[in-house]
N, C-alpha and C. Protein backbone atom coordinates (compact mmCIF):
# COMPACT_ATOMS: atom_id res chain seq x y z
N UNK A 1 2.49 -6.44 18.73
CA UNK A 1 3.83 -6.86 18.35
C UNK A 1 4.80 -5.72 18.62
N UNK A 2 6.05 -6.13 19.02
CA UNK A 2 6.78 -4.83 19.24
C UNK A 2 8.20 -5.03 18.40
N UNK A 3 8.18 -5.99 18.32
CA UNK A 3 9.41 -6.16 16.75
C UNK A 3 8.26 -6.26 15.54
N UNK A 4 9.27 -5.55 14.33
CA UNK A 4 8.00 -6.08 12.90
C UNK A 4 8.83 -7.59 12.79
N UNK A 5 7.74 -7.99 12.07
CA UNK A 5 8.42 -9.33 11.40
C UNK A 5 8.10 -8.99 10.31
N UNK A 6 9.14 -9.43 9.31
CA UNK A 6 10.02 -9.23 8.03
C UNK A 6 10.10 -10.52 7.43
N UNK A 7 10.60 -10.18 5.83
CA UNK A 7 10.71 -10.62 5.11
C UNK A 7 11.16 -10.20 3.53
N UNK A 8 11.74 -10.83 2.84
CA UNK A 8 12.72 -10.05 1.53
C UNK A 8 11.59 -10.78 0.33
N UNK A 9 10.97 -10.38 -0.51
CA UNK A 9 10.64 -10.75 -1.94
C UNK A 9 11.66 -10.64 -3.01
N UNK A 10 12.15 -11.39 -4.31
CA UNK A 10 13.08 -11.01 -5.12
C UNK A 10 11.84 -10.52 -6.08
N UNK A 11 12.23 -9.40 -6.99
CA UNK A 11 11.19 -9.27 -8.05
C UNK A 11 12.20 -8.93 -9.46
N UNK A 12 12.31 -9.65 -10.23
CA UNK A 12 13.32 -9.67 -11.19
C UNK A 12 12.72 -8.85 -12.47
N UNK A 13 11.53 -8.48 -11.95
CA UNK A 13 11.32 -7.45 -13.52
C UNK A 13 9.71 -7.23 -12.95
N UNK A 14 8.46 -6.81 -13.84
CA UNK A 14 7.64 -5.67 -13.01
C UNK A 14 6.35 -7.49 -13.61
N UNK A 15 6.42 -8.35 -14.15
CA UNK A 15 5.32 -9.37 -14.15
C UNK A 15 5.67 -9.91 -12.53
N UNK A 16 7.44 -10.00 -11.74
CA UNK A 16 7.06 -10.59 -10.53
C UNK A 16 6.39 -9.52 -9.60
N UNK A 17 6.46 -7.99 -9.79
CA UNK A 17 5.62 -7.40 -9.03
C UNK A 17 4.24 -7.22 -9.35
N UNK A 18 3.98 -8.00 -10.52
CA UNK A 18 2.48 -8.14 -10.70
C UNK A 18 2.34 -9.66 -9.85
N UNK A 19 2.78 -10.29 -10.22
CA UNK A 19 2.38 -11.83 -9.45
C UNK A 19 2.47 -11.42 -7.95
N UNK A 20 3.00 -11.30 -7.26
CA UNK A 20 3.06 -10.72 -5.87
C UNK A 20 1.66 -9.95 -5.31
N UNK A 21 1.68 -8.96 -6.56
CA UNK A 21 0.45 -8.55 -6.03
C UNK A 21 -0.48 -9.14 -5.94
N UNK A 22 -1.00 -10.08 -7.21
CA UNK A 22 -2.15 -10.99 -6.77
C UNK A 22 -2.21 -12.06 -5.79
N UNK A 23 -1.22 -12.17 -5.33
CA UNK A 23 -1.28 -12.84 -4.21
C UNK A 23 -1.32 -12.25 -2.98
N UNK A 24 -1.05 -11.12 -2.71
CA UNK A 24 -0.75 -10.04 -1.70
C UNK A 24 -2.98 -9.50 -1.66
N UNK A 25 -3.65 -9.31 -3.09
CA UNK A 25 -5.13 -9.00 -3.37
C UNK A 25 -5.62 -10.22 -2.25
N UNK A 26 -5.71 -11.28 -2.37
CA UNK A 26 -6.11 -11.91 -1.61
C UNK A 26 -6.10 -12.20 -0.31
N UNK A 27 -4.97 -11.87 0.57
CA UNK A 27 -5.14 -11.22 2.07
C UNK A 27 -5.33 -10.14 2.35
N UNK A 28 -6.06 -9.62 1.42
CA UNK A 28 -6.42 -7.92 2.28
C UNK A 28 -7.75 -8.10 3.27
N UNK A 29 -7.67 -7.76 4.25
CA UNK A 29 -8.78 -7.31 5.08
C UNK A 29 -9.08 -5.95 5.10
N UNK A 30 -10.51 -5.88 5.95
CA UNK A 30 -10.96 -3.94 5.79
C UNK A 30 -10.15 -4.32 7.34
N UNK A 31 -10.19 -2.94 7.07
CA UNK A 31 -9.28 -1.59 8.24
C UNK A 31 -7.53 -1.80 8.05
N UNK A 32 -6.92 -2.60 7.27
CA UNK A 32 -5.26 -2.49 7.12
C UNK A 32 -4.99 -1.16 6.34
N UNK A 33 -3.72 -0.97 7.20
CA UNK A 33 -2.86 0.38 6.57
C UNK A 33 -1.96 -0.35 6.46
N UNK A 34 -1.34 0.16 4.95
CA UNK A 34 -0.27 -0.51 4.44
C UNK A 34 0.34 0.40 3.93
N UNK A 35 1.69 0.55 4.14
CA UNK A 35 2.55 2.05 3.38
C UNK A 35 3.21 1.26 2.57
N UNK A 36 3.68 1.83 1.47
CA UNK A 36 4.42 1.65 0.33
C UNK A 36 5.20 2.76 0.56
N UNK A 37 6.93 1.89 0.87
CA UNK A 37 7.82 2.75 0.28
C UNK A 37 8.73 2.46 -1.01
N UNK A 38 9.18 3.53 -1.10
CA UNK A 38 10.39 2.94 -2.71
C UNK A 38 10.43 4.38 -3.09
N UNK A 39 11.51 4.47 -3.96
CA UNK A 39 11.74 5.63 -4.62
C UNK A 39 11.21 5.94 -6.03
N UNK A 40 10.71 6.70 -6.80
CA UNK A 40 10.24 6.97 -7.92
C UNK A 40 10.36 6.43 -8.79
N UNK A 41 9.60 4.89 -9.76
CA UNK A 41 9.46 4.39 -10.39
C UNK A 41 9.74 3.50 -9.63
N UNK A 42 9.84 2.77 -8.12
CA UNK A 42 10.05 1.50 -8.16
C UNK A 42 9.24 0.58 -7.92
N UNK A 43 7.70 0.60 -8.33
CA UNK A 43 6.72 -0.25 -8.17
C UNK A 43 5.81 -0.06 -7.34
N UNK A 44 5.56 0.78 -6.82
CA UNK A 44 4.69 0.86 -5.84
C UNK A 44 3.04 0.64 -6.53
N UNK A 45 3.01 1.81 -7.53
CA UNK A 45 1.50 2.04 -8.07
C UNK A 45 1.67 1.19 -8.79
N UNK A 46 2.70 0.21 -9.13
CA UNK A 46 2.45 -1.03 -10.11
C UNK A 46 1.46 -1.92 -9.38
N UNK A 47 2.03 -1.86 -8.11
CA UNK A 47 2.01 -2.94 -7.14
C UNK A 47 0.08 -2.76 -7.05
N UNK A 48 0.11 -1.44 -6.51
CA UNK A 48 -1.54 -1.01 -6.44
C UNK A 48 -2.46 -1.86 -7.45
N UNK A 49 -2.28 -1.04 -8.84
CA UNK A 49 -2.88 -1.27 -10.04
C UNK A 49 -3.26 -2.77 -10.10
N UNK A 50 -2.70 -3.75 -10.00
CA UNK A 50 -2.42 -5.53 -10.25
C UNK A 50 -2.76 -5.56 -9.24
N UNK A 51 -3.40 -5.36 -8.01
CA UNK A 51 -3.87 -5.51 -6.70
C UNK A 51 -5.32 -5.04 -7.02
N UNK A 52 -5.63 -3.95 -7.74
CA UNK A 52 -6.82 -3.50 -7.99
C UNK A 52 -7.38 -4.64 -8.86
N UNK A 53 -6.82 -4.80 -9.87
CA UNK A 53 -7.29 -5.58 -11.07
C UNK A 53 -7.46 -7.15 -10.52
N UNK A 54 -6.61 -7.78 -9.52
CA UNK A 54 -6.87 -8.93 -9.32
C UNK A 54 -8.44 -8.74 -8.32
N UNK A 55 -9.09 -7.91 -7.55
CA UNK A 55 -9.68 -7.87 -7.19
C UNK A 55 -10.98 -7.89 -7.82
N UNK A 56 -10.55 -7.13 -8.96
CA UNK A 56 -12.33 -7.17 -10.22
C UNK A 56 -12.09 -6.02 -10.72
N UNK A 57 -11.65 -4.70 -10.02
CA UNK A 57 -11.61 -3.59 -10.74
C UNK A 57 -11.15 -3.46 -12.08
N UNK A 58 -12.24 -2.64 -13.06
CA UNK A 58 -11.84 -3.14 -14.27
C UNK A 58 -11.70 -1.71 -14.79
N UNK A 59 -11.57 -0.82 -14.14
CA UNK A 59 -11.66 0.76 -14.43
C UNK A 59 -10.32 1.48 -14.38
N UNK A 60 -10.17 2.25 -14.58
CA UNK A 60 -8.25 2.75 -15.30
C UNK A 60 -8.06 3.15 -13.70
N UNK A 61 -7.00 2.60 -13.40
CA UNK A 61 -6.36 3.03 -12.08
C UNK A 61 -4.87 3.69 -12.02
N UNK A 62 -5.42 4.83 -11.64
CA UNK A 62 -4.40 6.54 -12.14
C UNK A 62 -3.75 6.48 -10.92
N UNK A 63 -2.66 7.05 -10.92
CA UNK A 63 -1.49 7.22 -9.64
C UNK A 63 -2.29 8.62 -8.97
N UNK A 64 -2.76 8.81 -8.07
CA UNK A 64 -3.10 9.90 -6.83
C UNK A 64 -2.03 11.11 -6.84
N UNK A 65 -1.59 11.36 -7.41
CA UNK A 65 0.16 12.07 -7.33
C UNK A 65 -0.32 13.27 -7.25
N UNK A 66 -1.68 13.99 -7.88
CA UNK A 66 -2.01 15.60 -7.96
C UNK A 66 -3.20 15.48 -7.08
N UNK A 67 -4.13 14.10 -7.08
CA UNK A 67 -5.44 14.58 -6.36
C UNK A 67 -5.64 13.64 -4.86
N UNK A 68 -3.71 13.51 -4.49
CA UNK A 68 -3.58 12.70 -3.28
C UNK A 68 -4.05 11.41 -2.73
N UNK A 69 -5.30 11.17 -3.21
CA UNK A 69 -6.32 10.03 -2.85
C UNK A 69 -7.18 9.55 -3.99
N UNK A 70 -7.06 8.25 -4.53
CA UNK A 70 -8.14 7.39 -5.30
C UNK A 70 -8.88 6.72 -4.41
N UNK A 71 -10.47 6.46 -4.58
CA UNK A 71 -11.33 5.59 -4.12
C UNK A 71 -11.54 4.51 -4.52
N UNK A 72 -11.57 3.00 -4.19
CA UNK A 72 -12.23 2.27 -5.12
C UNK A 72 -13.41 1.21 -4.41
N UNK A 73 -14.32 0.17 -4.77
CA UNK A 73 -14.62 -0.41 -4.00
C UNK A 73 -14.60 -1.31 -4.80
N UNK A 74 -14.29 -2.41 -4.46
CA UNK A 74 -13.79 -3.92 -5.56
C UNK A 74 -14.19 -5.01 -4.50
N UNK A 75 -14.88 -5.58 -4.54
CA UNK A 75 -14.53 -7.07 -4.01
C UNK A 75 -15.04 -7.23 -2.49
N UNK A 76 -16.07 -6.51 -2.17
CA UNK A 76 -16.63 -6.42 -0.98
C UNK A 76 -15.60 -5.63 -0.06
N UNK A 77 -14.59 -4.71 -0.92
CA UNK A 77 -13.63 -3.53 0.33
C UNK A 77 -13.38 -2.69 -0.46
N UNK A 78 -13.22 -1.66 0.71
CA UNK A 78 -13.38 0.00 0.30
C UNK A 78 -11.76 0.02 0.17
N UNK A 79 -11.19 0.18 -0.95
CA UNK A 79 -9.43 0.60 -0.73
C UNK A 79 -9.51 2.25 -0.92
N UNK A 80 -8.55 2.94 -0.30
CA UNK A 80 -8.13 4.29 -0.12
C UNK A 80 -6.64 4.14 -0.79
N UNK A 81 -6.39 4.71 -2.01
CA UNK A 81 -4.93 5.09 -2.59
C UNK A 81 -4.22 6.28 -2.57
N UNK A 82 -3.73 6.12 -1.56
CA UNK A 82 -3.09 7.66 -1.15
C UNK A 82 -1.69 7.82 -2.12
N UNK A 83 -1.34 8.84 -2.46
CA UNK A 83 -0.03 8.79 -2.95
C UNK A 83 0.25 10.93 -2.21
N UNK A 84 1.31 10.42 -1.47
CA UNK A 84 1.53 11.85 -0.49
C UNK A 84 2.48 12.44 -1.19
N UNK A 85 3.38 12.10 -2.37
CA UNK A 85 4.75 12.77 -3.10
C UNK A 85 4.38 14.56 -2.61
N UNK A 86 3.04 14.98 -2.54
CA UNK A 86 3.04 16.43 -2.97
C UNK A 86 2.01 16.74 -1.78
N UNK A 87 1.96 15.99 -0.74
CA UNK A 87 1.23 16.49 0.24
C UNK A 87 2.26 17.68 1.07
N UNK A 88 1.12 18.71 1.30
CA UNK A 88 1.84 19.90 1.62
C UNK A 88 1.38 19.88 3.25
N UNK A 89 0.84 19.02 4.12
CA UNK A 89 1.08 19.33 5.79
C UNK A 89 0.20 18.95 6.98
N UNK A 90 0.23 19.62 7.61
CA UNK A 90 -1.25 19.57 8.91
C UNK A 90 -2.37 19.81 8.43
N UNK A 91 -2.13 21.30 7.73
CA UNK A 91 -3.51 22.09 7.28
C UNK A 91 -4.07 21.32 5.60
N UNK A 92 -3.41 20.89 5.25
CA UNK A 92 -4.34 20.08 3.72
C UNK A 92 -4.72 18.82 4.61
N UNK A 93 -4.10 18.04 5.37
CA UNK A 93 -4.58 16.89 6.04
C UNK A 93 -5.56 17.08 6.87
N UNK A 94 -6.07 17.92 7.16
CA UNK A 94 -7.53 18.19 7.92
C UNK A 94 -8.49 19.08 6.74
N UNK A 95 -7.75 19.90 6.18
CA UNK A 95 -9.00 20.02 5.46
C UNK A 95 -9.53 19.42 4.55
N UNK A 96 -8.87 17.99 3.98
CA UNK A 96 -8.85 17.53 3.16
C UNK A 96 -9.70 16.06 3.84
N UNK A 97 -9.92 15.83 5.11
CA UNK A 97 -10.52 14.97 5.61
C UNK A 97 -10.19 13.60 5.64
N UNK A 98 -8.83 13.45 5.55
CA UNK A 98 -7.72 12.38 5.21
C UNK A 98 -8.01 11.31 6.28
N UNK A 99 -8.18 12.07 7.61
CA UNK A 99 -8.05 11.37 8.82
C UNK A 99 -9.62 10.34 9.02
N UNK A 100 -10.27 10.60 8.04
CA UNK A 100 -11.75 10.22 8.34
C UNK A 100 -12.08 8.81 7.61
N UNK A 101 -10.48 8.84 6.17
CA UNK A 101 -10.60 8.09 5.59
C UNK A 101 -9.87 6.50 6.54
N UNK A 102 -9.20 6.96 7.45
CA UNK A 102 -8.37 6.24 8.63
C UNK A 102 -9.55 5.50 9.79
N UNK A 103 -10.47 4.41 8.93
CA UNK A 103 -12.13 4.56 9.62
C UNK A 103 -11.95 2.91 10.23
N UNK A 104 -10.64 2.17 9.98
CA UNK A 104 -10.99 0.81 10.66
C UNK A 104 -11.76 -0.07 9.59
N UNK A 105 -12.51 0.30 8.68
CA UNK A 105 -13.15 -0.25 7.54
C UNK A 105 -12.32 -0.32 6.10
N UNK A 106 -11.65 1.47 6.18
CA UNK A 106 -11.14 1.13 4.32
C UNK A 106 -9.85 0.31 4.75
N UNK A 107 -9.47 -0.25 3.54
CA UNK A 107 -7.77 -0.50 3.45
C UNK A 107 -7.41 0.42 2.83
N UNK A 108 -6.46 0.96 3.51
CA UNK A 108 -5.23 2.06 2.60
C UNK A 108 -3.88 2.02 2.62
N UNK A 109 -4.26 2.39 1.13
CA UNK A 109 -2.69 1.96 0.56
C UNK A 109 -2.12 3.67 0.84
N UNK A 110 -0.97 3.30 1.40
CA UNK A 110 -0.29 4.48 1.59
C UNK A 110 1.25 5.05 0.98
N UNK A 111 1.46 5.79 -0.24
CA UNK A 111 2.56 5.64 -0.91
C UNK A 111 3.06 7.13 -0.27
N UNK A 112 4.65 7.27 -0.08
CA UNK A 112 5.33 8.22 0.90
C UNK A 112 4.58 8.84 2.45
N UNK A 113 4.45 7.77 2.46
CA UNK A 113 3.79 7.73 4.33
C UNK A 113 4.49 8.90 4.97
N UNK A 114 5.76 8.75 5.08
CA UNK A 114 6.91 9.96 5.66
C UNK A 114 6.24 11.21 5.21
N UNK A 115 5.86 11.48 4.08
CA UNK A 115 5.37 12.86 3.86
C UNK A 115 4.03 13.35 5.06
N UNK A 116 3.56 12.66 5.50
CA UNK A 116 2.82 12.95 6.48
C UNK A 116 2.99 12.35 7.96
N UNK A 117 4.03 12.59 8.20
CA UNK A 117 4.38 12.04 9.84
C UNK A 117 3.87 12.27 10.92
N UNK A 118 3.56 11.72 12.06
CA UNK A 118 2.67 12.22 12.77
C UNK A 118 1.11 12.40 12.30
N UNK A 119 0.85 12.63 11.25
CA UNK A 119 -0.76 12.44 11.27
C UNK A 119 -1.08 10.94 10.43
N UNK A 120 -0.36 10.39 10.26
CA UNK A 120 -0.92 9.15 9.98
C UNK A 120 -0.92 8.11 10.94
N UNK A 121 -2.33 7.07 10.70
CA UNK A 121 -1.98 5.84 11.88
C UNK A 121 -0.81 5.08 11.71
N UNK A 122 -0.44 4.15 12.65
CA UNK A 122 0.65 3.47 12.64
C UNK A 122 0.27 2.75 11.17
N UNK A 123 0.90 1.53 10.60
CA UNK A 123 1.04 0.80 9.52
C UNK A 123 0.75 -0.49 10.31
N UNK A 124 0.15 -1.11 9.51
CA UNK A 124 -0.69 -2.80 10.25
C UNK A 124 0.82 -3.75 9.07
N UNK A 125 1.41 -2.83 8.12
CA UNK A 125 2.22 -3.43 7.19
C UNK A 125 3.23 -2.50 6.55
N UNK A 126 3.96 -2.60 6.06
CA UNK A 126 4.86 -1.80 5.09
C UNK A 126 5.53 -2.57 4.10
N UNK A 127 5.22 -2.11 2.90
CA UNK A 127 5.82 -2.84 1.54
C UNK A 127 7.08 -1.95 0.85
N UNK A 128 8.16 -2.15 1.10
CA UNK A 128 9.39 -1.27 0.41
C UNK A 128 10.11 -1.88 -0.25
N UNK A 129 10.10 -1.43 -1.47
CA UNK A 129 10.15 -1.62 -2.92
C UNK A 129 11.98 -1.06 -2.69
N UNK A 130 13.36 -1.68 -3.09
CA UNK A 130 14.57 -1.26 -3.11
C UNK A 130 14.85 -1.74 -4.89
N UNK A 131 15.56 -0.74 -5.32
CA UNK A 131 15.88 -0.72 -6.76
C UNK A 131 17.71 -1.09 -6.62
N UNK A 132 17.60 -2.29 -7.63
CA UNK A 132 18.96 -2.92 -7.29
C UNK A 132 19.62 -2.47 -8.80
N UNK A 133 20.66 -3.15 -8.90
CA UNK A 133 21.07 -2.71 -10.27
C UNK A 133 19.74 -3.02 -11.52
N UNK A 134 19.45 -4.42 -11.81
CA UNK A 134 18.75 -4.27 -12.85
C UNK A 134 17.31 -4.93 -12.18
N UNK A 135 16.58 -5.41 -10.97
CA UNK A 135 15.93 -5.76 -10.87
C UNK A 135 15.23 -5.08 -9.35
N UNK A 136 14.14 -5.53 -8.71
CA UNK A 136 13.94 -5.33 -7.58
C UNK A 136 14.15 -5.89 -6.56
N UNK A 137 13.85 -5.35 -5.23
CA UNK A 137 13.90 -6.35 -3.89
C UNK A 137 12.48 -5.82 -2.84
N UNK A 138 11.60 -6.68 -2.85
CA UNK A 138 10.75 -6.17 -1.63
C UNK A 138 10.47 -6.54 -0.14
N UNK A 139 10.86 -5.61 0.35
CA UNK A 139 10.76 -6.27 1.85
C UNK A 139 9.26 -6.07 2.33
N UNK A 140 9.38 -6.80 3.47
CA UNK A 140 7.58 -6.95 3.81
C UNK A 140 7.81 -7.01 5.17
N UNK A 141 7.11 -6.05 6.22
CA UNK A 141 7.08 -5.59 7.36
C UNK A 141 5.72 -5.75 7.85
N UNK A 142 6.03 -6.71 8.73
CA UNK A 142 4.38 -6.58 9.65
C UNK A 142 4.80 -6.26 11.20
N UNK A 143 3.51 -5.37 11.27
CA UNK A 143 3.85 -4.25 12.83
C UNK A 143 2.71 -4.31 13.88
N UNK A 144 1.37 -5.62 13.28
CA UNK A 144 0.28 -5.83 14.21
C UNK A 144 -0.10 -6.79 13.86
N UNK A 145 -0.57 -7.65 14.83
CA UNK A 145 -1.59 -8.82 14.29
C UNK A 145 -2.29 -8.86 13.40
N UNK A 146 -2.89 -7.77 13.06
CA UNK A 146 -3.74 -7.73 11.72
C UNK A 146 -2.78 -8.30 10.56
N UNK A 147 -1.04 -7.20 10.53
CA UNK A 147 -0.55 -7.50 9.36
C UNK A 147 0.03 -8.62 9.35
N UNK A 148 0.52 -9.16 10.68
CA UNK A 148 1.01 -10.76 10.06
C UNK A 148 -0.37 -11.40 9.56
N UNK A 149 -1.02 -11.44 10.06
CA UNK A 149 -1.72 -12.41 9.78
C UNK A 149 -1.75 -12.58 8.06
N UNK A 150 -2.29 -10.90 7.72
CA UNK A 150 -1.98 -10.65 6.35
C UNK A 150 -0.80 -11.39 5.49
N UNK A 151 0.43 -11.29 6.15
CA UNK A 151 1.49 -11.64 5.83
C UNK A 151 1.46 -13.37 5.64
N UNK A 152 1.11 -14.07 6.71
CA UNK A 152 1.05 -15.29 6.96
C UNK A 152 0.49 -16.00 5.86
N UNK A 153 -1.06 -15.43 5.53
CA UNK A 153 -1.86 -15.86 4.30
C UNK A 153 -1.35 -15.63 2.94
N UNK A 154 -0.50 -15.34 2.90
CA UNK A 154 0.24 -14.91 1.65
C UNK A 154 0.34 -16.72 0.78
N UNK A 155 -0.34 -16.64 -0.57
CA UNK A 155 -0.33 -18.03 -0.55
C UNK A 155 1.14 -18.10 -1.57
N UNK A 156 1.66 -19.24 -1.70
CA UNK A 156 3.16 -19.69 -2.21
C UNK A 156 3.12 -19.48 -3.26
C-alpha cells in the first residue's frame, strides 16, 4: 500500500477505549507492528491493558516506561509492549536486543515509536490517541496488507 488508509474512532471517556480494544484483541495476528501514538495520559497503555485482558491475560499489566519492554503470551500470540518515553538510542537498541524482538511472529505494541527512528520496522498499523477538550479521538492508520486487513476485521 502506498497511501495508509484511515479512519477516526470517537472515544468519549476511557470504557469506549476499553470497548475498542476488545474489539481491536480480536484481529491481532502474529508478526503486526502497531505504534501507539498520543501524548501522556491519552490511552495508549489503557488501550494495551483491555487488549491484554480481552485476550485471557489475567496477570497485572504494568506500563514498560523504566524496563522499555513487557512480554506476554495470551491466546496462542507472543505480544511485545514496548513503551520508548525513555529510550536513550542506537546503542541501548542493540544491546538491548530490541531488533530480535522485530521476528515476524511477536505482535508489538509500540508506544513513542518516534523515540526510536530509524531502527524500528515500518508499522503494519498506527493507533493515535488525540486529547480533545473533555473526551478522545482515535485515528487508525493502516500502512500494509497485513494492517488493513487487521483494520477491516474490526467487528461493529
Amino acid at each position: 500500500m502506498h497511501e495508509p488508509n484511515h479512519s477516526r474512532i470517537h472515544l468519549p471517556d476511557e470504557a469506549a477505549t476499553i470497548a475498542f480494544a476488545t474489539r481491536f484483541a480480536r484481529t491481532l495476528r502474529p508478526g503486526l507492528v502497531i505504534y501507539l501514538r498520543g501524548d501522556l495520559g491519552a490511552g495508549k497503555t489503557t488501550l494495551v491493558r483491555a487488549l491484554l485482558q480481552t485476550l485471557g491475560y489475567t496477570g497485572r499489566v504494568k506500563s514498560p516506561t523504566y524496563t522499555l519492554v513487557e512480554q506476554y503470551t495470551v491466546a496462542g500470540l507472543n505480544l511485545r509492549h514496548f513503551d520508548l518515553y525513555r529510550f536513550r538510542g542506537a546503542d541501548e537498541w542493540e544491546s538491548a536486543g530490541f531488533r530480535d524482538e522485530f521476528d515476524g511472529i511477536n505482535v508489538c505494541l509500540v508506544e513513542w515509536p518516534e523515540q526510536a527512528s530509524g531502527l524500528l520496522p515500518p508499522a503494519d498499523i498506527s493507533l493515535t490517541f488525540q486529547i480533545l477538550q473533555d473526551e478522545r479521538e482515535l485515528l487508525l492508520h493502516a500502512y500494509t496488507d497485513a494492517g488493513q486487513q487487521c483494520l477491516n476485521a474490526l467487528p461493529v
